[in-house]
Protein backbone atom coordinates (compact mmCIF):
# COMPACT_ATOMS: atom_id res chain seq x y z
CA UNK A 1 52.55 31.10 7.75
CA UNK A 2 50.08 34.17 7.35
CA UNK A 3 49.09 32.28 3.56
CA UNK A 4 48.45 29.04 5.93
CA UNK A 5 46.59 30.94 8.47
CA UNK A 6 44.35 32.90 5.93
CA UNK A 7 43.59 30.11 3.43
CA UNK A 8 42.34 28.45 6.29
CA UNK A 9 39.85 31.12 6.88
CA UNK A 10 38.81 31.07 3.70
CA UNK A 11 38.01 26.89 3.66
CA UNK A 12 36.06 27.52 6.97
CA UNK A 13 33.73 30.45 6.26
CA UNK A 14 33.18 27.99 2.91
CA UNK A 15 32.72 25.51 4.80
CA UNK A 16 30.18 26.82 7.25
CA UNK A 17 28.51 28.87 4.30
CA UNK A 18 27.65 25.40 2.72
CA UNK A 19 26.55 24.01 6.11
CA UNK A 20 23.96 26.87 6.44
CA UNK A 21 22.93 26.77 3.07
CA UNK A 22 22.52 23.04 3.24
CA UNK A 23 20.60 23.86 6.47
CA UNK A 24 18.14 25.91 4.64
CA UNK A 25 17.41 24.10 2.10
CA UNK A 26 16.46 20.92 4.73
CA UNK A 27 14.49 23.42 6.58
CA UNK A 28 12.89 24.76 3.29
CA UNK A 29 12.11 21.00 2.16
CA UNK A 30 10.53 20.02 5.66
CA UNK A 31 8.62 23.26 5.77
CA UNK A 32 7.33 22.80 2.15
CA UNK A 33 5.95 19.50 2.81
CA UNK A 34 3.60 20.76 5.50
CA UNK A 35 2.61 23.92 3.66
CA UNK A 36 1.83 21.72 0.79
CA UNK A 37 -0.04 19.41 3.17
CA UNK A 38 -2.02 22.13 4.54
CA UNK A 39 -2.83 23.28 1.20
CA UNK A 40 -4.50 19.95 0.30
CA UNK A 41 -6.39 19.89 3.28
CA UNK A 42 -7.75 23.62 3.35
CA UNK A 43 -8.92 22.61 -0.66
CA UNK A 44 -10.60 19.43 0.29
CA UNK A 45 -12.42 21.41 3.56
CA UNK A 46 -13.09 23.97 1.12
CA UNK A 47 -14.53 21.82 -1.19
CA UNK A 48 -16.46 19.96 1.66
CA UNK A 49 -17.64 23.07 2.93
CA UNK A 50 -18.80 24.51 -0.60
CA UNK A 51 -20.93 21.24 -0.96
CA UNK A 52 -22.35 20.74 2.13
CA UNK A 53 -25.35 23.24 0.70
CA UNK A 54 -26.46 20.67 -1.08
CA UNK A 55 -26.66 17.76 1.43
CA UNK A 56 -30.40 18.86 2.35
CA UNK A 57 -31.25 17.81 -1.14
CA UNK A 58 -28.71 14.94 -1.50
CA UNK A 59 -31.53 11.76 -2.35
CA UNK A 60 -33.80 13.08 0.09
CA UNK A 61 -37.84 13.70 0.56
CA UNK A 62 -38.57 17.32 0.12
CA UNK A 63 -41.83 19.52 0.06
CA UNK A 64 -42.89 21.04 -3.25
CA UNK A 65 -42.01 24.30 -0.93
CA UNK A 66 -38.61 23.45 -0.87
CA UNK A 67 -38.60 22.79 -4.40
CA UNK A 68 -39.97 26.32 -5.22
CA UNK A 69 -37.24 27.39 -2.86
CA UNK A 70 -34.16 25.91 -4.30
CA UNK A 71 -35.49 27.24 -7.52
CA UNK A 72 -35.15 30.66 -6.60
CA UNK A 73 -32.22 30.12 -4.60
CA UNK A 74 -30.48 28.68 -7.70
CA UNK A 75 -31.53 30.78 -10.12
CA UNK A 76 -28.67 33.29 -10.31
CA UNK A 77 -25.35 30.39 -10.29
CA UNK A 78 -23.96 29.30 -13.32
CA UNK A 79 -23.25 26.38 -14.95
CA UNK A 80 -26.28 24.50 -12.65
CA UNK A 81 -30.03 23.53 -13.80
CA UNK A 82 -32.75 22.32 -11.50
CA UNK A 83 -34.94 19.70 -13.17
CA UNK A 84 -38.44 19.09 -12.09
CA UNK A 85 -40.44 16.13 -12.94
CA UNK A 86 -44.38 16.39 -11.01
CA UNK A 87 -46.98 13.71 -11.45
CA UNK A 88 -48.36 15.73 -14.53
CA UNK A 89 -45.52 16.59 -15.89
CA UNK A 90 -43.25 13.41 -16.29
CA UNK A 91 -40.82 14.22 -18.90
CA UNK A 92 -40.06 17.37 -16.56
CA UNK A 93 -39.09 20.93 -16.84
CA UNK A 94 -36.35 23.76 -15.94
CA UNK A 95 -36.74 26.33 -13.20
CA UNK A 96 -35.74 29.52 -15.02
CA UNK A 97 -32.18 30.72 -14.69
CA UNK A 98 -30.38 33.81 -15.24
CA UNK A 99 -27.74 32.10 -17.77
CA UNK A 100 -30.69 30.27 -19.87
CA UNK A 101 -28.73 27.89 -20.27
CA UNK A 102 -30.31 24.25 -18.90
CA UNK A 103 -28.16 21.07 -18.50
CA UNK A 104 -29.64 17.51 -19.10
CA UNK A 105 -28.88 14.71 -16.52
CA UNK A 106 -26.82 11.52 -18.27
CA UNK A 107 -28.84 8.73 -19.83
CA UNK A 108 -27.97 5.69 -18.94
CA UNK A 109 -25.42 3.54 -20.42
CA UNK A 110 -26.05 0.62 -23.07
CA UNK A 111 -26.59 -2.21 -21.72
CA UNK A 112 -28.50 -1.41 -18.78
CA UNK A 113 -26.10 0.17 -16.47
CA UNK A 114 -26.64 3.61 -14.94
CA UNK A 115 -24.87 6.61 -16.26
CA UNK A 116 -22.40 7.86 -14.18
CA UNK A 117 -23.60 10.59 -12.30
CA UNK A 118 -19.74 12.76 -13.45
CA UNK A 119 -21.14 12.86 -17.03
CA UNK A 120 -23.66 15.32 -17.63
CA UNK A 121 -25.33 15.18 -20.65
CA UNK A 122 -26.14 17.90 -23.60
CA UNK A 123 -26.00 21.87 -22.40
CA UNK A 124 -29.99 22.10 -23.80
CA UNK A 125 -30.77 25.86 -24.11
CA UNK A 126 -33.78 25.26 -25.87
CA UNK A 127 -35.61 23.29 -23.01
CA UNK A 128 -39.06 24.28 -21.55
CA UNK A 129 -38.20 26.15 -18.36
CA UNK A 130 -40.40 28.30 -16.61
CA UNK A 131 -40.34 31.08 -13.74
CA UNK A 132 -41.21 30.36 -10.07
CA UNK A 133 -44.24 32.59 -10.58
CA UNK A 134 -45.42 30.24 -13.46
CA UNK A 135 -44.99 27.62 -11.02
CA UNK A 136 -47.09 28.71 -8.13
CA UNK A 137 -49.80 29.80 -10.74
CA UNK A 138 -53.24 28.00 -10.30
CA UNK A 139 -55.01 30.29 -12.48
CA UNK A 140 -57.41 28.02 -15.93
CA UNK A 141 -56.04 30.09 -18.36
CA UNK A 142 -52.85 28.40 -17.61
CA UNK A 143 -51.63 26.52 -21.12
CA UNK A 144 -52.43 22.49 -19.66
CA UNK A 145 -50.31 20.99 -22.57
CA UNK A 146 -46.99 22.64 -20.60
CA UNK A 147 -48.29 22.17 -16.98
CA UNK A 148 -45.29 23.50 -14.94
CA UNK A 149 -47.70 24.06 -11.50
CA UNK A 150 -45.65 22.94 -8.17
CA UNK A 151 -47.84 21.31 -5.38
CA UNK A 152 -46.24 23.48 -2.33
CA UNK A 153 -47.83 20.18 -0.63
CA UNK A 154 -46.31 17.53 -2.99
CA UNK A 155 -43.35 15.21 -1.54
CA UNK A 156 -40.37 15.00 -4.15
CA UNK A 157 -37.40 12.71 -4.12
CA UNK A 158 -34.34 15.11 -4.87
CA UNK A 159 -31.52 13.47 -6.88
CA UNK A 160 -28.30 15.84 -7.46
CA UNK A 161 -25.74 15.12 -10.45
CA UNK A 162 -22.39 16.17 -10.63
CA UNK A 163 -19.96 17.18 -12.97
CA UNK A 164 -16.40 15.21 -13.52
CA UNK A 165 -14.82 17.72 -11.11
CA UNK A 166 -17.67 16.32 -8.17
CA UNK A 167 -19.46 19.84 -8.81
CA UNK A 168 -23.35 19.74 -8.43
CA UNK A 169 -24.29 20.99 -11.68
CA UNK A 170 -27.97 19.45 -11.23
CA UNK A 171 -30.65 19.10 -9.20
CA UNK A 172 -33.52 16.65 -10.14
CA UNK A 173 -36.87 16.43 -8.36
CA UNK A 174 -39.09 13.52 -8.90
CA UNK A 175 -42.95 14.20 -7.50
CA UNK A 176 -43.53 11.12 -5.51
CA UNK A 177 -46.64 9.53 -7.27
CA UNK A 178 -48.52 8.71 -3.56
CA UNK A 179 -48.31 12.63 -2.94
CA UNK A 180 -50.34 14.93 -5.65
């Protein structure tokens, strides 16, 4: 009778050892579905957040000001080129970085259709880039056949392109040709 009495202890602290291991692991499976979800959602705000610096320039009218500004404010992040195209100046030139390296925005497909703006085109280390000094310089002597001078007054239509991981990686202004 004592074997009866202690092999029956034995099947029910088994038995309620599974049960609270079995209620663990449902606990640990609910649980990890909302950390998981809360992950997402703290990357995506993240993201959101680490973007939203950009949104004053997102295919908007800026001053020539703001285009000096952006230039130095830029100048110092990686991986990220800022493009300026003035009424002089068509085919456009770099704001100096710290990286010297200069990134050129995606021609457009064959056929006619727009290049995506996720494809960035050739890393282009060798492009004309100048300072923001060289910029804001209204002096003769200034070499005409490279003229890099910013209106402050101008109007420019900023266009940003973005990497395949929806990173800016360029900013592109275009001097509106009504405003020299």
């Amino acid at each position: 009778m004592e074997n009866i009495s202690t092999g029956l202890k034995w099947v029910i602290g088994i038995i309620v050892t599974i049960l609270i291991i079995a209620a663990g692991v449902s606990i640990y499976l609910v649980i990890n579905n909302y950390f998981i979800r809360a992950q997402e959602q703290t990357l995506a705000q993240t993201q959101m957040i680490n973007q939203a610096e950009f949104n004053s320039y997102d295919n908007k009218d800026v001053s020539g000001q703001d285009v000096i500004n952006a230039a130095m404010r830029y100048k110092g992040r990686p991986q990220f080129s800022i493009l300026i195209k003035t009424g002089v100046n068509k085919t456009g030139f770099y704001a100096k970085n710290t990286y010297e390296t200069y990134y050129e925005p995606a021609k457009a497909a064959s056929g006619g259709n727009p290049a995506s703006e996720l494809d960035l085109g050739d890393k282009n280390s060798g492009a004309d880039n100048f300072s923001v000094s060289a910029m804001l310089d209204q002096s003769s002597d200034q070499d005409n056949s490279k003229n890099c001078n910013v209106n402050t007054l101008s109007i420019f239509r900023a266009t940003l392109h973005k990497d395949k991981n929806d990173e800016v990686r360029i900013i592109e202004f275009n001097q509106n040709p009504d405003h020299k």
